[in-house]
N, C-alpha and C. Protein backbone atom coordinates (compact mmCIF):
# COMPACT_ATOMS: atom_id res chain seq x y z
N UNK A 1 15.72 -4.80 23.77
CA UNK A 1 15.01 -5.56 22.76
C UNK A 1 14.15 -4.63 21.90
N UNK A 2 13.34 -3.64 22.11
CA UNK A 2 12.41 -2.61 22.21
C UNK A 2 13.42 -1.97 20.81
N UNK A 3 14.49 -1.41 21.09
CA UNK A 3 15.04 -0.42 20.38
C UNK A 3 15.50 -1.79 19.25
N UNK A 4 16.27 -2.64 19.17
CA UNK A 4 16.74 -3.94 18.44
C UNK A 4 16.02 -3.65 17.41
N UNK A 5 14.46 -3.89 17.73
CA UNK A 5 13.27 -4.36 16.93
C UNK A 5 13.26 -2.45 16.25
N UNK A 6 12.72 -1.65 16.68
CA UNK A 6 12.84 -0.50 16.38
C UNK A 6 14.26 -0.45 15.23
N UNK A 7 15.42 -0.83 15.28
CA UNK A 7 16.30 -0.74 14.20
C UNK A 7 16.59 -1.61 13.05
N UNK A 8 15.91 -2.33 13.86
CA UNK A 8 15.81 -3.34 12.26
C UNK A 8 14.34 -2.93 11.66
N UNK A 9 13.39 -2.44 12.25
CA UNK A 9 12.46 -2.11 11.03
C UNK A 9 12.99 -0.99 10.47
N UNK A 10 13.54 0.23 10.95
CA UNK A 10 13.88 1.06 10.27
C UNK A 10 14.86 1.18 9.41
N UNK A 11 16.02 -0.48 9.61
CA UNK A 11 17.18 -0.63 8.64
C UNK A 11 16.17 -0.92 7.62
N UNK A 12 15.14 -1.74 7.77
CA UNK A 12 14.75 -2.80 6.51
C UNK A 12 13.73 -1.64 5.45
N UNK A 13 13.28 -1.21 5.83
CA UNK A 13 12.51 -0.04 4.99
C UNK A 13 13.26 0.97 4.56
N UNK A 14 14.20 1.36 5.23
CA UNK A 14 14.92 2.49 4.40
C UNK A 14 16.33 2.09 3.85
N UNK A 15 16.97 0.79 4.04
CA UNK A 15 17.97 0.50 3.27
C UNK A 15 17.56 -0.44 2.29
N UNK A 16 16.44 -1.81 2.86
CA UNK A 16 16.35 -2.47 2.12
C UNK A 16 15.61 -2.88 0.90
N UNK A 17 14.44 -2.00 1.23
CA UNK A 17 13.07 -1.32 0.44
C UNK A 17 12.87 -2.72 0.62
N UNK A 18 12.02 -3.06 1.80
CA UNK A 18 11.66 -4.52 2.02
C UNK A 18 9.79 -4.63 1.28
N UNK A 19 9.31 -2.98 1.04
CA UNK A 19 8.04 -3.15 0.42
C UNK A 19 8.32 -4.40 -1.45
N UNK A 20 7.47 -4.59 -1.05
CA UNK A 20 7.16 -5.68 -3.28
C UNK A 20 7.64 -4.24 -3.78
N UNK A 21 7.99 -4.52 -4.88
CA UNK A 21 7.82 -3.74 -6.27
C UNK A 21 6.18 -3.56 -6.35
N UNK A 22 5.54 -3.98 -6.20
CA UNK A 22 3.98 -3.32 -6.32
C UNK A 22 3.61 -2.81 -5.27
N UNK A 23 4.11 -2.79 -3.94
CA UNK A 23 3.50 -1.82 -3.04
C UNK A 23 4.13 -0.55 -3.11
N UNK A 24 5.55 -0.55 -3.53
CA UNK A 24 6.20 0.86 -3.88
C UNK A 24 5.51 1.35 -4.85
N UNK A 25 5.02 0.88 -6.33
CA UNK A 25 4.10 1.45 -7.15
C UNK A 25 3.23 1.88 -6.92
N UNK A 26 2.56 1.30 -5.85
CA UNK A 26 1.49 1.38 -5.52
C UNK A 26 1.25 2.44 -4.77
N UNK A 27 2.25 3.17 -3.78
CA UNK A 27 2.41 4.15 -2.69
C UNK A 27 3.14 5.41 -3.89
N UNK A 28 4.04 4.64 -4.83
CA UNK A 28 4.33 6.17 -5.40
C UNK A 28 3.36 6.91 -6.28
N UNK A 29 2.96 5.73 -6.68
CA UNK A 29 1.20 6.38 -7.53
C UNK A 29 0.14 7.38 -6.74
N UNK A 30 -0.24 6.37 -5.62
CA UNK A 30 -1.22 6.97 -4.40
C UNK A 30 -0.49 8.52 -4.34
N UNK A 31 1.16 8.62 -3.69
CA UNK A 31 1.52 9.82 -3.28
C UNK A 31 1.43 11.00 -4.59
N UNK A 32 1.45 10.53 -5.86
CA UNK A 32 1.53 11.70 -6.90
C UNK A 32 0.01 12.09 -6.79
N UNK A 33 -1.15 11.32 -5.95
CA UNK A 33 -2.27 12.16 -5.72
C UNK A 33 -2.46 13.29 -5.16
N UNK A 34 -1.44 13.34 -3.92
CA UNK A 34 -1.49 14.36 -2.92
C UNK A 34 -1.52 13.55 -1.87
N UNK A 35 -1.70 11.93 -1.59
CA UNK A 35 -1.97 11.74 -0.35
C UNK A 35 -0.75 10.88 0.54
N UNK A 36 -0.48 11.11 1.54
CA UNK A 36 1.10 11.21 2.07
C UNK A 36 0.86 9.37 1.93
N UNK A 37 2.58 9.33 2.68
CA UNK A 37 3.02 7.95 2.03
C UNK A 37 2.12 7.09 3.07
N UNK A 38 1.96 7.65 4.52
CA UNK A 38 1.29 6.69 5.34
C UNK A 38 0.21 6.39 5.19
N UNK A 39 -0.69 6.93 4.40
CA UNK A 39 -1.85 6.65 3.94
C UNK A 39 -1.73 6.12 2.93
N UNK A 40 -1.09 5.97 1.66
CA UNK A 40 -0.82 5.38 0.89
C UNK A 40 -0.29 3.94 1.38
N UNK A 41 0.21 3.52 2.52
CA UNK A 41 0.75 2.79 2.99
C UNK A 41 -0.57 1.41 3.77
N UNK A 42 -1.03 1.95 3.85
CA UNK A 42 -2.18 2.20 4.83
C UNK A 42 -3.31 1.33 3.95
N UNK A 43 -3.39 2.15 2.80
CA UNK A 43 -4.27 2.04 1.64
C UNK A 43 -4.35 0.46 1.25
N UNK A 44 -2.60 0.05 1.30
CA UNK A 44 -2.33 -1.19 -0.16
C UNK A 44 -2.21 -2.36 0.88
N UNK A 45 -2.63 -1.67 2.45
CA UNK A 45 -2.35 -2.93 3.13
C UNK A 45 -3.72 -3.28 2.87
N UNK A 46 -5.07 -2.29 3.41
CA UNK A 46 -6.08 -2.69 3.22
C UNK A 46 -6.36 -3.56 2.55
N UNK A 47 -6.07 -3.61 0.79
CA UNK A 47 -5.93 -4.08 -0.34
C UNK A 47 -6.03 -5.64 -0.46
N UNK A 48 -4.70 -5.51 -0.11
CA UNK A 48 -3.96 -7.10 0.21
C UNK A 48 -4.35 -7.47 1.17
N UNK A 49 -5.05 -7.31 2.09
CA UNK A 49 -5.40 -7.79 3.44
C UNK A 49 -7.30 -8.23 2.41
N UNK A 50 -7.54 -7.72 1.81
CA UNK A 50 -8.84 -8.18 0.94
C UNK A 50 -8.54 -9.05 -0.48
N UNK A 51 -7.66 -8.69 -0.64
CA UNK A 51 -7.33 -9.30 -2.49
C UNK A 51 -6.46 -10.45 -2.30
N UNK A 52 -5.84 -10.74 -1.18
CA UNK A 52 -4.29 -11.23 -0.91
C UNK A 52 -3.07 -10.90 -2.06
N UNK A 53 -2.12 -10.84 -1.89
CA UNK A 53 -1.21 -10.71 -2.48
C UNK A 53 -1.31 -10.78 -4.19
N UNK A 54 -1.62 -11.87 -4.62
CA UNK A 54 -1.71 -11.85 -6.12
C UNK A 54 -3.25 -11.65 -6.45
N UNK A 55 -4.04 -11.28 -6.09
CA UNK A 55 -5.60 -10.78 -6.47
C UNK A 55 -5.19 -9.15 -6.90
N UNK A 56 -4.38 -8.85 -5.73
CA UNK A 56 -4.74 -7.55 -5.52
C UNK A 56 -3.60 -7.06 -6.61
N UNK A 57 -2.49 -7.39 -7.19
CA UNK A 57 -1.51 -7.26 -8.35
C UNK A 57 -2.45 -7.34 -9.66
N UNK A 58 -2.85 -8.39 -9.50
CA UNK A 58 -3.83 -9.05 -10.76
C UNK A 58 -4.90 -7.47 -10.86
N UNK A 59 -5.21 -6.85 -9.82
CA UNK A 59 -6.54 -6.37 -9.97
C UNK A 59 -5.62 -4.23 -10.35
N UNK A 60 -4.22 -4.64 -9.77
CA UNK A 60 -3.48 -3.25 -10.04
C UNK A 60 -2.76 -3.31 -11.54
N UNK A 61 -2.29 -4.39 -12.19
CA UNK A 61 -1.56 -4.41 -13.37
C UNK A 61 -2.73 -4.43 -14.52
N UNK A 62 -3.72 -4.39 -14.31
CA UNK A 62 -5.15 -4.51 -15.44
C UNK A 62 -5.71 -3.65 -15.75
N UNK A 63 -5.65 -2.95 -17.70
CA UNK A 63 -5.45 -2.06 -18.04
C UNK A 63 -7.52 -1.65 -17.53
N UNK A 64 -8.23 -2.41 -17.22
CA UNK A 64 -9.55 -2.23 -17.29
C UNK A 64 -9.92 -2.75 -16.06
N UNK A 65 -9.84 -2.23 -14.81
CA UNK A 65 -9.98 -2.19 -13.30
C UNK A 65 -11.50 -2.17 -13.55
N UNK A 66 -11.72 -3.68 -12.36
CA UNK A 66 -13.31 -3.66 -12.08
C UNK A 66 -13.91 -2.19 -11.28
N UNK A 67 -15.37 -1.99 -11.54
CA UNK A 67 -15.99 -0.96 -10.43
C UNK A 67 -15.60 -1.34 -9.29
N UNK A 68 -15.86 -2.35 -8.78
CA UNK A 68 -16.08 -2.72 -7.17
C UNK A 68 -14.59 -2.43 -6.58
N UNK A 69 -12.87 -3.15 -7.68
CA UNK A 69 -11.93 -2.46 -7.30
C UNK A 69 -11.57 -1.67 -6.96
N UNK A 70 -12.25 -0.50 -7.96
CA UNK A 70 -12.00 1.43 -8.54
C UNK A 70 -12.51 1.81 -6.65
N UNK A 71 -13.67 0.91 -6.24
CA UNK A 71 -14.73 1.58 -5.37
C UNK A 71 -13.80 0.96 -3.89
N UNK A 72 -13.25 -0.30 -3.77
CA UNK A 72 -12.69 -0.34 -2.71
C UNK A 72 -11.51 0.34 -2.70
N UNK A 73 -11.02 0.60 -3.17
CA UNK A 73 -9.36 1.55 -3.55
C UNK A 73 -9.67 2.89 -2.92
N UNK A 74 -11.26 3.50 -3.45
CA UNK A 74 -11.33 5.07 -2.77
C UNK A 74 -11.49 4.07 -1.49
N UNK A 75 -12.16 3.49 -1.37
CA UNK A 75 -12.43 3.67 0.67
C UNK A 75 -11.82 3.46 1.45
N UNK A 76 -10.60 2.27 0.65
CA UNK A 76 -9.55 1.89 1.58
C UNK A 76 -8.40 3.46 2.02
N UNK A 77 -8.94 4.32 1.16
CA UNK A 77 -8.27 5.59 1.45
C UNK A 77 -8.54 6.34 1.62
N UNK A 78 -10.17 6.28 1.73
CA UNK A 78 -10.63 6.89 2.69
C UNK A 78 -10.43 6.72 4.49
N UNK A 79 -10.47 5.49 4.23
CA UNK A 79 -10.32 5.17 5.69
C UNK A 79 -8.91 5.35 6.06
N UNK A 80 -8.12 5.44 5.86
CA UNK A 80 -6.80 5.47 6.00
C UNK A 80 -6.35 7.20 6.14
N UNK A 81 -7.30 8.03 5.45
CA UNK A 81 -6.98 9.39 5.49
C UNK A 81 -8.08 9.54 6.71
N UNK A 82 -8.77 8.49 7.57
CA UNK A 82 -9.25 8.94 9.16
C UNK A 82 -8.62 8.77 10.19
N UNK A 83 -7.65 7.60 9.78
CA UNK A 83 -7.03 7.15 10.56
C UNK A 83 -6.49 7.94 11.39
């Protein structure tokens, strides 16, 4: 069962790109910083785990990002680069 589960997450992420279209943006952006994908990964869960799903789109597609966004975005990657 162990390995089952183990191959279907690894079919679904690397064949199926089961991430949104905005968390891949979101991780390929993060990674052209320098900071690897798991932290980038790491980062947009934080995000959405605070914004839910369409807050946190709403708050990434907006040409004029609040402070408090700009400010949880570094920490959520900060924390993610302690992890």
């Amino acid at each position: 069962m162990k390995t089952q589960t183990s191959c279907l997450i690894i079919s679904c992420s690397l064949l199926l790109g089961c991430a949104s279209k905005s968390e891949r943006q979101f991780v390929s952006g993060c990674q052209s910083t320098g900071m690897d994908r798991s932290a980038c990964q790491c980062a947009y869960q934080k995000l959405e785990s605070k914004y839910g799903e369409d807050g946190l789109k709403n708050n990434l597609y907006t040409l004029q990002q609040s402070e408090s966004f700009q400010y949880d975005m570094m920490q959520s990657g900060l924390q993610c680069l302690k992890e």
